[in-house]
Protein backbone atom coordinates (compact mmCIF):
# COMPACT_ATOMS: atom_id res chain seq x y z
CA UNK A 1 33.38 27.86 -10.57
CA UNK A 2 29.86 28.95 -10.43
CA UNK A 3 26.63 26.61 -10.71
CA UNK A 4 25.25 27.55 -14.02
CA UNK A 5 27.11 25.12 -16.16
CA UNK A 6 23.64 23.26 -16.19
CA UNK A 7 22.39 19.82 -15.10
CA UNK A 8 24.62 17.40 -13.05
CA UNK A 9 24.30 13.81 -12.36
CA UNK A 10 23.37 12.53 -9.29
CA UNK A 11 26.03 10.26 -7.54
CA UNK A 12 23.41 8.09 -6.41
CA UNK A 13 21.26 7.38 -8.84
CA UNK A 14 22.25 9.57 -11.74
CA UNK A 15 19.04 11.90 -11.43
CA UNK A 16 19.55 14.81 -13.45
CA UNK A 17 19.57 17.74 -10.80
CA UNK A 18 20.87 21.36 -10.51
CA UNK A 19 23.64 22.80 -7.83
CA UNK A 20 21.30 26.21 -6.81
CA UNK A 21 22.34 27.99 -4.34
CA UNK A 22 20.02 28.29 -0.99
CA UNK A 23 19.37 31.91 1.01
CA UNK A 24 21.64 30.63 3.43
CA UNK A 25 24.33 29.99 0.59
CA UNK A 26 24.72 26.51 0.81
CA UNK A 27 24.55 24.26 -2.53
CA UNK A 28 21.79 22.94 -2.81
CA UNK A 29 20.44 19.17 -5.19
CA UNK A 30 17.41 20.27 -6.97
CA UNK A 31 15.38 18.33 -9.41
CA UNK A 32 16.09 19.69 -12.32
CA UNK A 33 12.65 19.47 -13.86
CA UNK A 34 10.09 21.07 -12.48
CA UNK A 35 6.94 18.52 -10.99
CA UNK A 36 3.67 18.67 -9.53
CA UNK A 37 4.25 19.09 -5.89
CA UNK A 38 7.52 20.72 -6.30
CA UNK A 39 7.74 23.92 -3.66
CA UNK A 40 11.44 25.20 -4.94
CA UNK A 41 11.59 28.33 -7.34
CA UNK A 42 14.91 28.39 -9.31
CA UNK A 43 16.43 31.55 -10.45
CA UNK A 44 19.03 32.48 -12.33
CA UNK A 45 21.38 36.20 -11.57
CA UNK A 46 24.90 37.46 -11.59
CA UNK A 47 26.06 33.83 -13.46
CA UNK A 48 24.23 31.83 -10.29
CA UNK A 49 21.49 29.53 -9.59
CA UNK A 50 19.58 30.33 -6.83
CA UNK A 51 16.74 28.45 -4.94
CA UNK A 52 14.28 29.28 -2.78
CA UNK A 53 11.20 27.44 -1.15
CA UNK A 54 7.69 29.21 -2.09
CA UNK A 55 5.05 30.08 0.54
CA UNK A 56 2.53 27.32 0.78
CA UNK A 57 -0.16 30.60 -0.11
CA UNK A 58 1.79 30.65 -3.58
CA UNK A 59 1.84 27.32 -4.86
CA UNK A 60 -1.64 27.10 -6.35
CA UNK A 61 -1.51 26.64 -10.37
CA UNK A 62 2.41 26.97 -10.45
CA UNK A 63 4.12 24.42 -12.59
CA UNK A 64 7.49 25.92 -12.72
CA UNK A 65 8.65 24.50 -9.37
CA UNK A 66 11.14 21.82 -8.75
CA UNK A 67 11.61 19.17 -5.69
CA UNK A 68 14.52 19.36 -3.39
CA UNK A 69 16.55 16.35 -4.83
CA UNK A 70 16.92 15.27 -0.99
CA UNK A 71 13.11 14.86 -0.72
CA UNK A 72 13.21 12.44 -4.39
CA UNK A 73 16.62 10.73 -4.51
CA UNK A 74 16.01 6.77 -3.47
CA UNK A 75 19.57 7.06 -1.38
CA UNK A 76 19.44 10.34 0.00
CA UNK A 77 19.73 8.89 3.57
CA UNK A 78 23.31 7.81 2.53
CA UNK A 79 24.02 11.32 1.97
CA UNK A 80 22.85 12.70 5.21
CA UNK A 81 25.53 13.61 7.99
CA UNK A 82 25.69 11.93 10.59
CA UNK A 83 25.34 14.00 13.65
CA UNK A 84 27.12 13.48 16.83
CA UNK A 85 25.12 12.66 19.72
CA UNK A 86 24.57 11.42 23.59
């Protein structure tokens, strides 16, 4: 299954986002309107979504970027991993 069948629902708070693909090919939640402030560029090749976060020296005037749905999702901390420790 690729990630192109087009906006999903949140499981949290039923946010419309998109599955894109990162550079380190991990899925990815990403708003799936683009915002003021976003920093994510979303492209689409080869039937995938990919995402990638745009230099801070490229952002001025854009208005096609999105927000990582981590950064804008009210219960994204109940999402998070827990990570073993000391």
């Amino acid at each position: 299954m690729t990630n192109t069948e087009g906006p999903a629902l949140c499981g949290s708070c039923s946010a419309p986002i998109i599955w894109a693909t990162t550079q380190a090919l991990k899925l990815m939640p990403v708003d799936a309107e683009p915002a003021v402030g976003g920093t994510i560029a979303i492209d689409q090749r080869d039937g995938r979504v990919y995402c990638r976060v745009v230099d801070a020296k490229h952002l001025f005037g854009r208005t096609d970027l999105h927000k990582s749905h981590f950064a804008t999702c009210p219960d994204a901390g109940s999402w998070r991993k827990k990570r073993g420790g000391a």
